[in-house]
C-alpha atoms as a PDB file:
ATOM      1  CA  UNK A   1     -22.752 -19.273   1.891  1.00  0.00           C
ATOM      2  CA  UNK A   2     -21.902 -20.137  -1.845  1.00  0.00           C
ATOM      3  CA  UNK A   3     -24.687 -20.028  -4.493  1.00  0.00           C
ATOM      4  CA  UNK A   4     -23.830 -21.057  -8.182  1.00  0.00           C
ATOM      5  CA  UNK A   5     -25.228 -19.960 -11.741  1.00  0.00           C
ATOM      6  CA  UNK A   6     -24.841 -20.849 -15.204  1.00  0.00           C
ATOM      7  CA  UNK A   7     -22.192 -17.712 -15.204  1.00  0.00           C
ATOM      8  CA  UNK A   8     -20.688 -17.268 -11.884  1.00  0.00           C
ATOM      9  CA  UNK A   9     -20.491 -18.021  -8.235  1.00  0.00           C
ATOM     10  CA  UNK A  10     -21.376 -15.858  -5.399  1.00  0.00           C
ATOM     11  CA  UNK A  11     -20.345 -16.059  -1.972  1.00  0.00           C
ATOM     12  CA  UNK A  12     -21.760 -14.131   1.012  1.00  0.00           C
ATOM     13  CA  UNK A  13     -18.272 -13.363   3.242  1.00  0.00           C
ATOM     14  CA  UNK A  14     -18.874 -12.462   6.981  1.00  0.00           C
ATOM     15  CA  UNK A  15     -18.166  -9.121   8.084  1.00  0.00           C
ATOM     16  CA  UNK A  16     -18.350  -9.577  12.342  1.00  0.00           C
ATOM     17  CA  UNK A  17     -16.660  -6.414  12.772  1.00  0.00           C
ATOM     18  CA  UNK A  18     -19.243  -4.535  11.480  1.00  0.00           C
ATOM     19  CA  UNK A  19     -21.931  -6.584  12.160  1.00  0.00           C
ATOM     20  CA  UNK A  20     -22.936  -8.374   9.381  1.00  0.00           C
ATOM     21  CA  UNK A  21     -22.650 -12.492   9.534  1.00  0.00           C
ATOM     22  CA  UNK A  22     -24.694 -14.901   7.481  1.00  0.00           C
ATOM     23  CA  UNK A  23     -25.495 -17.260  10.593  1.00  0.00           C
ATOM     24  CA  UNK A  24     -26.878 -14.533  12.528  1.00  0.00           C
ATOM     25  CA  UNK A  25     -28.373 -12.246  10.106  1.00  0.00           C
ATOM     26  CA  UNK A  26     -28.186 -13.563   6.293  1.00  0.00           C
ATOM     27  CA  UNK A  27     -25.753 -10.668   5.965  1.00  0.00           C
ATOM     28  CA  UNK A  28     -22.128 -10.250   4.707  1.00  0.00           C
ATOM     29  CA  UNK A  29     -20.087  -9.255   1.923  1.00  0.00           C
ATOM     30  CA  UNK A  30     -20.999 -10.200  -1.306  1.00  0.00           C
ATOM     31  CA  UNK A  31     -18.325 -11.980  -3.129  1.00  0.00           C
ATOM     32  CA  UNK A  32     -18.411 -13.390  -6.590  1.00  0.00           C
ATOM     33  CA  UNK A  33     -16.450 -15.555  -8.963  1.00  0.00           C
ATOM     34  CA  UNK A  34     -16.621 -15.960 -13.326  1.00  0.00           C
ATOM     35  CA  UNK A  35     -16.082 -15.465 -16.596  1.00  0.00           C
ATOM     36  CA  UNK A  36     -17.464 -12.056 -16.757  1.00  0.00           C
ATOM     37  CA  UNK A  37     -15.128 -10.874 -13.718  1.00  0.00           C
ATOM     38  CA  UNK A  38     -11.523  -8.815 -14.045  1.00  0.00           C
ATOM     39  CA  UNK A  39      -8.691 -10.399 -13.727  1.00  0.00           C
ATOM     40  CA  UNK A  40      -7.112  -7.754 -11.818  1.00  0.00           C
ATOM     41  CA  UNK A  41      -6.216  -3.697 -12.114  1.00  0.00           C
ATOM     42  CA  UNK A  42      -3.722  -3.252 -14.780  1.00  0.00           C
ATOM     43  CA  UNK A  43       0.101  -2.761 -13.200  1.00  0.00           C
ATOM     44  CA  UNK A  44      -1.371  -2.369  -9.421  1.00  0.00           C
ATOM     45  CA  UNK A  45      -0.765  -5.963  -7.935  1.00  0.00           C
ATOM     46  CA  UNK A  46      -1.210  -3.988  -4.443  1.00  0.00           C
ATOM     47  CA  UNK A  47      -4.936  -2.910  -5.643  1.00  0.00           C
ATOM     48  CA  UNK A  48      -5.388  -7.050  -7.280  1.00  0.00           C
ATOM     49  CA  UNK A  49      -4.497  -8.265  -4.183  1.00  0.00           C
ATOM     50  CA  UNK A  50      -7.004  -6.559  -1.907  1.00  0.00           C
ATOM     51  CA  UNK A  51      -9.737  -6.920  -4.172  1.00  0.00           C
ATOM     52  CA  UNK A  52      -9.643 -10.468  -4.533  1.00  0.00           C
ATOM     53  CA  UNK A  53      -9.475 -13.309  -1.541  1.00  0.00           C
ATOM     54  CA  UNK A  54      -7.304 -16.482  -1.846  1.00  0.00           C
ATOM     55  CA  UNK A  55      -9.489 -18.167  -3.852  1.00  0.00           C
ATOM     56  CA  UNK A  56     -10.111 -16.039  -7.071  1.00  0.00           C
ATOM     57  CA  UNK A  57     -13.670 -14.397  -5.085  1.00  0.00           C
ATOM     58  CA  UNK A  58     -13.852 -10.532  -5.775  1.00  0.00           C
ATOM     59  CA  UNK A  59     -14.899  -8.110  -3.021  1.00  0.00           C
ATOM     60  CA  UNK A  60     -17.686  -6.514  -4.289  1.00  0.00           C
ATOM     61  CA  UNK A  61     -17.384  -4.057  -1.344  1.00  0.00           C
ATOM     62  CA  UNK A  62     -21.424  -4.711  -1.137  1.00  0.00           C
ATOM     63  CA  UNK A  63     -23.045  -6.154   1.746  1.00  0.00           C
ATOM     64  CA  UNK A  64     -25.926  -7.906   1.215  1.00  0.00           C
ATOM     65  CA  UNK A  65     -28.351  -9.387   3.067  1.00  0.00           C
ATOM     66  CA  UNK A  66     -30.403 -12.785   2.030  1.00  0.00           C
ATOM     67  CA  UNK A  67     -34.232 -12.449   1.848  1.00  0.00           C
ATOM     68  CA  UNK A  68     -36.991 -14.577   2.114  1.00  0.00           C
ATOM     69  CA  UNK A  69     -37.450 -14.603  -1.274  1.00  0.00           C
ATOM     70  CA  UNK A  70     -33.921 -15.765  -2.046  1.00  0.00           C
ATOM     71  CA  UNK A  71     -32.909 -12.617  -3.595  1.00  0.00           C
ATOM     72  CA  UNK A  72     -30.246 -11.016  -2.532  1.00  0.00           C
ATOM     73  CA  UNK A  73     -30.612  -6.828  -1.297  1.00  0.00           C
ATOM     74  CA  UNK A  74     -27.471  -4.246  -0.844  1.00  0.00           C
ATOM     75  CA  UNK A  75     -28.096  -2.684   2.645  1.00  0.00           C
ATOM     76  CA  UNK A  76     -24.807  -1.312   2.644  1.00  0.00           C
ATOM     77  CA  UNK A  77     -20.668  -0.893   1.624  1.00  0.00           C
ATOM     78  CA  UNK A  78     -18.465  -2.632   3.283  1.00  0.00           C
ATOM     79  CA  UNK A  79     -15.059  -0.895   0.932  1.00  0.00           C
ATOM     80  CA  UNK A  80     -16.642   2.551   2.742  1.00  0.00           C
ATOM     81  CA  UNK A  81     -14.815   1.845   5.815  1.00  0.00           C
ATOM     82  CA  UNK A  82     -11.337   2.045   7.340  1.00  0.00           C
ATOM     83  CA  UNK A  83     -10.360   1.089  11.299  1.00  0.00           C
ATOM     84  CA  UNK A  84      -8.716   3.131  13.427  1.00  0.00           C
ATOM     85  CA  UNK A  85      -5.961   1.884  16.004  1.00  0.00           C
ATOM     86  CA  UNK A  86      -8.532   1.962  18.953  1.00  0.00           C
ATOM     87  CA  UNK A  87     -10.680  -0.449  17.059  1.00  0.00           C
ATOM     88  CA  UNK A  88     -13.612   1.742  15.757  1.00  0.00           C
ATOM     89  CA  UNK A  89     -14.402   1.741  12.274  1.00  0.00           C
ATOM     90  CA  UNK A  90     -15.489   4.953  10.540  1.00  0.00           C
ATOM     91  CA  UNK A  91     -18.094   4.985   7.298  1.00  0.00           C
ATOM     92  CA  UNK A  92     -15.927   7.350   5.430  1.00  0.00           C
ATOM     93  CA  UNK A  93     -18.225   7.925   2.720  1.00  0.00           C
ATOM     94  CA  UNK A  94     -20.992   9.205   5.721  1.00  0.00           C
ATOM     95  CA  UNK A  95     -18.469  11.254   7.291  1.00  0.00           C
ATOM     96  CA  UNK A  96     -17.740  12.911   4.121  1.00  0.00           C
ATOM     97  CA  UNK A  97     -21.282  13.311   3.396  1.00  0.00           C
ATOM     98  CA  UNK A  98     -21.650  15.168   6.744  1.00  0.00           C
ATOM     99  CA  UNK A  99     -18.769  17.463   6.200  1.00  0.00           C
ATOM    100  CA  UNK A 100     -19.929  18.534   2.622  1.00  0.00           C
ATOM    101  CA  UNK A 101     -23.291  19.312   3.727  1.00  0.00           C
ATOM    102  CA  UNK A 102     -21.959  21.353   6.762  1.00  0.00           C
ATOM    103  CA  UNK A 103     -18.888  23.305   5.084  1.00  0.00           C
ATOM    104  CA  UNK A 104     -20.957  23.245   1.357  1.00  0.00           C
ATOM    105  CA  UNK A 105     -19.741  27.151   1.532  1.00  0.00           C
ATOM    106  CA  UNK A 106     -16.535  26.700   1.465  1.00  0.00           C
ATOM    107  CA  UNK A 107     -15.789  22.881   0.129  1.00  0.00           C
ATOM    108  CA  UNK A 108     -16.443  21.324  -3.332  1.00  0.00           C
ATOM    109  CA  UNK A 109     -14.720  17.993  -2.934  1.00  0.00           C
ATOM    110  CA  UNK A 110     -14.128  16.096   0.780  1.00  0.00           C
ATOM    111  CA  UNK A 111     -11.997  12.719   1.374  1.00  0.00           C
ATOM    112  CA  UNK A 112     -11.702  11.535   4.880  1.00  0.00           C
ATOM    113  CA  UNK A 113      -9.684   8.817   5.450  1.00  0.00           C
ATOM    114  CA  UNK A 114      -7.400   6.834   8.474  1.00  0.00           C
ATOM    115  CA  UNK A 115      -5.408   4.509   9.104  1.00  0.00           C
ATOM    116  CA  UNK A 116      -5.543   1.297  11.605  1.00  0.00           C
ATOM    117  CA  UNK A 117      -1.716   2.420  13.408  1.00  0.00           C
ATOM    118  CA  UNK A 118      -3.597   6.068  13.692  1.00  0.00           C
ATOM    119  CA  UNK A 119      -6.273   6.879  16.776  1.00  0.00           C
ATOM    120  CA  UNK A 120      -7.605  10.202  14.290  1.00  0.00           C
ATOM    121  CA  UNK A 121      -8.585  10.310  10.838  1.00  0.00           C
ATOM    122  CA  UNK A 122      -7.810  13.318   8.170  1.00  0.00           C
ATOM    123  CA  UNK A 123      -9.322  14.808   5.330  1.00  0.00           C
ATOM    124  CA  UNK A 124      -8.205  16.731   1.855  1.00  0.00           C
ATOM    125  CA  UNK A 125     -10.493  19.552   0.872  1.00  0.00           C
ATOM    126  CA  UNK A 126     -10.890  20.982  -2.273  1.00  0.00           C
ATOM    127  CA  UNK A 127     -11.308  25.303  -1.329  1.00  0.00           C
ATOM    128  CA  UNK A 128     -13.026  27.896  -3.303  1.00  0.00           C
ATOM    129  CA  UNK A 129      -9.619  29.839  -3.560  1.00  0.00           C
ATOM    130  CA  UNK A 130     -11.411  33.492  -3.656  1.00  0.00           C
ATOM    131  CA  UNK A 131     -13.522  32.385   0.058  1.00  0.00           C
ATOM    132  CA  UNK A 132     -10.351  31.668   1.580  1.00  0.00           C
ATOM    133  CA  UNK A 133      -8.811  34.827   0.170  1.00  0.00           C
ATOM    134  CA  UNK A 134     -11.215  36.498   1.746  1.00  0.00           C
ATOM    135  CA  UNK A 135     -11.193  34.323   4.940  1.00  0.00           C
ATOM    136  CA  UNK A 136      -7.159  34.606   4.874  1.00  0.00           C
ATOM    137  CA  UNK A 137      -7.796  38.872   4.625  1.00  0.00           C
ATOM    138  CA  UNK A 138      -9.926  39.064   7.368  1.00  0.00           C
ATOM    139  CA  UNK A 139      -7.758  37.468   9.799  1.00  0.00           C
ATOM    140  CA  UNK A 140      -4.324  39.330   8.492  1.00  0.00           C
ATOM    141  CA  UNK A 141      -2.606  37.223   6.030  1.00  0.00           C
ATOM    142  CA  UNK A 142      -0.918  38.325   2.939  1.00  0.00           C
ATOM    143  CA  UNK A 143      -3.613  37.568   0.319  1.00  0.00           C
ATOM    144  CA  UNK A 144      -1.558  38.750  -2.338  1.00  0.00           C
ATOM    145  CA  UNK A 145       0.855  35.762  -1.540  1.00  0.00           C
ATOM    146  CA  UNK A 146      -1.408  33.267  -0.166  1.00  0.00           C
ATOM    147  CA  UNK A 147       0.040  29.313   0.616  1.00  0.00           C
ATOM    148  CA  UNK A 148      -3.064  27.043   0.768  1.00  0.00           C
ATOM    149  CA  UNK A 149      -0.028  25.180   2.419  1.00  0.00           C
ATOM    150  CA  UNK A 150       0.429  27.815   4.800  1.00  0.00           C
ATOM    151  CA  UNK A 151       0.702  25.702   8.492  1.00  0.00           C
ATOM    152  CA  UNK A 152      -0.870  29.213  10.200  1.00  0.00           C
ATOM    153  CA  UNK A 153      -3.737  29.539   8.007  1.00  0.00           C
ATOM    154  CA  UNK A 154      -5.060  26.148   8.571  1.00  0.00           C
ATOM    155  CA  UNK A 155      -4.507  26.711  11.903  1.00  0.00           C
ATOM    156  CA  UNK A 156      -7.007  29.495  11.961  1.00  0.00           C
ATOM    157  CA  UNK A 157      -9.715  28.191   9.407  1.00  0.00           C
ATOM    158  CA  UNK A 158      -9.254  24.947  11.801  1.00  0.00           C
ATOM    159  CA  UNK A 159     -10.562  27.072  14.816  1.00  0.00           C
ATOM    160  CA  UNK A 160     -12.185  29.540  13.056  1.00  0.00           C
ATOM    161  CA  UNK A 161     -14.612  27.616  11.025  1.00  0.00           C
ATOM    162  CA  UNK A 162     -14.231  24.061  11.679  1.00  0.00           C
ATOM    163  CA  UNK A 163     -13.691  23.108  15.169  1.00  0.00           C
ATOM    164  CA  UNK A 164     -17.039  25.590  16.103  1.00  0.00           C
ATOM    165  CA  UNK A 165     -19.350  23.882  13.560  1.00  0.00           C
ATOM    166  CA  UNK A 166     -17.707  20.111  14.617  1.00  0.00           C
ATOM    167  CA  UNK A 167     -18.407  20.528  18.271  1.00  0.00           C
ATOM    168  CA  UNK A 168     -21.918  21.842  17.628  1.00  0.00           C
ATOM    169  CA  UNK A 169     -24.574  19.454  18.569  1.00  0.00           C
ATOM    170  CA  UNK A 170     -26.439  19.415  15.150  1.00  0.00           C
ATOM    171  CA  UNK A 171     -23.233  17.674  13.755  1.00  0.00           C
ATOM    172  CA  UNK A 172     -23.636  14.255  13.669  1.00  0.00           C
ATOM    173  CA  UNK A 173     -20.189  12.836  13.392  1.00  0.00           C
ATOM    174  CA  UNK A 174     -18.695  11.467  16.575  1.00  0.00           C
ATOM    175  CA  UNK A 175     -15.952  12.086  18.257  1.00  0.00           C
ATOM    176  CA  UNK A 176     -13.373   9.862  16.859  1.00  0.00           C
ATOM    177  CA  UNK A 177     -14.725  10.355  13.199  1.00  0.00           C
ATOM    178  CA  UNK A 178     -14.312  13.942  13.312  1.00  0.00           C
ATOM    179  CA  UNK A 179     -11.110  15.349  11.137  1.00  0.00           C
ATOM    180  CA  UNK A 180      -8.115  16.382  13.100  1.00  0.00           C
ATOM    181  CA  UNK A 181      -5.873  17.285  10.373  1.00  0.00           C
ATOM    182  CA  UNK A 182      -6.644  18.261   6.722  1.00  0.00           C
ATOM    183  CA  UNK A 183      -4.655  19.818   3.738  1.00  0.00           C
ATOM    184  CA  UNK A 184      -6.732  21.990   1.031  1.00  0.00           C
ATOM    185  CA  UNK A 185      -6.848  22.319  -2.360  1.00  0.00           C
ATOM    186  CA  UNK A 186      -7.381  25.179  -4.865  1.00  0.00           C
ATOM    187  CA  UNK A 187     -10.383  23.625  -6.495  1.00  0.00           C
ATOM    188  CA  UNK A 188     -10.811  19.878  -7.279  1.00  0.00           C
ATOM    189  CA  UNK A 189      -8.239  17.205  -6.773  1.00  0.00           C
ATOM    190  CA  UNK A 190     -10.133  14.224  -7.212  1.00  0.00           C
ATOM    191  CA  UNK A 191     -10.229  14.102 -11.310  1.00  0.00           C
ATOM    192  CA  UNK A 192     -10.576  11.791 -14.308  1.00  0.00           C
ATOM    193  CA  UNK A 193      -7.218  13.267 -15.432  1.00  0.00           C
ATOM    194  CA  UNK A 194      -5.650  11.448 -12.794  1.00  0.00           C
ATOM    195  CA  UNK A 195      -7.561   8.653 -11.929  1.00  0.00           C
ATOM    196  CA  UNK A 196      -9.132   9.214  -8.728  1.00  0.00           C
ATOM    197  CA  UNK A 197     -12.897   9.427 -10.505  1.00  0.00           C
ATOM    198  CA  UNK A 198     -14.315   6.823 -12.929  1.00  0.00           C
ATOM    199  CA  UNK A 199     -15.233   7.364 -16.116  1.00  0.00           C
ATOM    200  CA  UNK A 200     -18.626   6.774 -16.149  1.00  0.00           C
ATOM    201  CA  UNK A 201     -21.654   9.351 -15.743  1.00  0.00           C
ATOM    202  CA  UNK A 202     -21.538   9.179 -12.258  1.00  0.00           C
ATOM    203  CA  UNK A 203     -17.719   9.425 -11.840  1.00  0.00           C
ATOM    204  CA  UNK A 204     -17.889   7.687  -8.408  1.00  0.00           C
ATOM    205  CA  UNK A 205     -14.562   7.989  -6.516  1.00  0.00           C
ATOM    206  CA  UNK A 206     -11.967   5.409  -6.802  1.00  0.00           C
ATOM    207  CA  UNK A 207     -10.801   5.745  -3.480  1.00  0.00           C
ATOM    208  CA  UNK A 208      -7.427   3.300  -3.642  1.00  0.00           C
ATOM    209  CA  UNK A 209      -6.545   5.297  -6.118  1.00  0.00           C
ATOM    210  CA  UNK A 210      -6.910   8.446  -4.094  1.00  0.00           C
ATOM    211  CA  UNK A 211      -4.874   6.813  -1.208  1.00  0.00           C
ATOM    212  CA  UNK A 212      -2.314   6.132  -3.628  1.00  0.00           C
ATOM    213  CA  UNK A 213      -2.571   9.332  -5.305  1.00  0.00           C
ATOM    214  CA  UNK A 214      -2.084  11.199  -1.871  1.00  0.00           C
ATOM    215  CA  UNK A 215      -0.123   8.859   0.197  1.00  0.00           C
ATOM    216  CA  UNK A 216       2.345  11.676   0.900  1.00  0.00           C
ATOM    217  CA  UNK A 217       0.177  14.556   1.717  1.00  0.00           C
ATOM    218  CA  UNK A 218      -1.780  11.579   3.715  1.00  0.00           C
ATOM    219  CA  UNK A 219       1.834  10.786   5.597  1.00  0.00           C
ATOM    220  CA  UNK A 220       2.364  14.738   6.144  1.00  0.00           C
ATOM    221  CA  UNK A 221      -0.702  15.425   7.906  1.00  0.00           C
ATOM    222  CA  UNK A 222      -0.163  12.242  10.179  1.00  0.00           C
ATOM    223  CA  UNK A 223       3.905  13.415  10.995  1.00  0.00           C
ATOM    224  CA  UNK A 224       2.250  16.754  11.987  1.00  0.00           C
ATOM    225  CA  UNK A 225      -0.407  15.603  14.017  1.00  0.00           C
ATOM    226  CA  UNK A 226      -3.670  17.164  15.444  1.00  0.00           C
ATOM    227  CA  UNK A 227      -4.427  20.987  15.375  1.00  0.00           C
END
């Protein structure tokens, strides 16, 4: 469905996959087109091209849905969600969500992410450094000379902490959501400094910049696997 106005055009673009399509439920992604629209993101053409269709439209990344009243309402984001090679798609924002609020002792930034060749998704987590000191400590690790990279110490907070609070029936992220792999941080690595948050008051996450930003820890964690 296209709809025009003295400044732009809008277009409602079906989203079957995740269950949004105008014929069956007024639904879809909004799309619009203008003077008062970007052109593109400055030296990405890789980020231009996905945010725009063949036709000049940009992906809002908002699904809408059409109301009675002929206003249009935001019921949900369709940029929130990646595929995975078995076909499911995973709301990566309400994944993350659910990890923060279950692991808000030990994590201060989440990003959960996958890919559509890969059946599991992974995650980067920003630490409190002196938790896992203590974590490391308690379960014989050199403290003094901790790697955050250390393979054996994820290992550990993986079965430790993790796994025991994933499979617990109060967590409400399925199966093939659930993180299989993860590197952590020493505090936050989602910044303004180097792009990954906006720079407005609510410094919402630009999340193909964190892909790009991370693309090799992101390959790393798939070439090693699950834990």
């Amino acid at each position: 469905m296209s709809v025009e106005s003295e400044f732009d055009q809008r277009w409602i673009e079906n989203k079957p996959e995740l269950g949004y399509e105008y014929e069956k439920n007024k639904s879809g992604q909004m799309l619009v087109r203008g003077g008062a629209i970007f052109s593109g993101y400055y030296k990405d053409p890789e980020a231009t091209k996905e945010a725009f269709d063949e036709y000049g439209f940009y992906r809002t990344g908002d699904v809408v849905r059409l109301r009675e009243d002929e206003k249009f309402q935001i019921i949900d984001r369709a940029k929130n969600f990646f595929k995975l090679t078995q076909g499911e798609f995973v709301s990566s924002e309400s994944v993350e969500n659910d990890y923060l609020a279950k692991f808000l002792y030990w994590f201060t930034q989440v990003w959960i992410t996958g890919d559509k060749d890969q059946s599991f998704t992974v995650g980067l987590f920003a630490v409190d450094r002196d938790k896992l000191a203590r974590f490391a400590r308690h379960y014989g690790f050199d403290v003094e000379d901790i790697d955050i990279d250390d393979l054996g110490l994820k290992r550990v907070f993986y079965g430790k902490i993790m796994k025991p609070v994933s499979n617990d029936e109060s967590f409400q992220v399925k199966g093939f959501e659930k993180v299989k792999n993860f590197k952590l941080f020493s505090g936050d690595f989602m910044t303004i400094d180097n792009d990954t948050l906006t720079t407005t008051t609510t410094m919402k996450i630009r999340r193909h910049k964190v892909n790009q930003v991370f693309k090799d820890d992101i390959k790393e964690l798939y070439e090693e696997g699950e834990l």
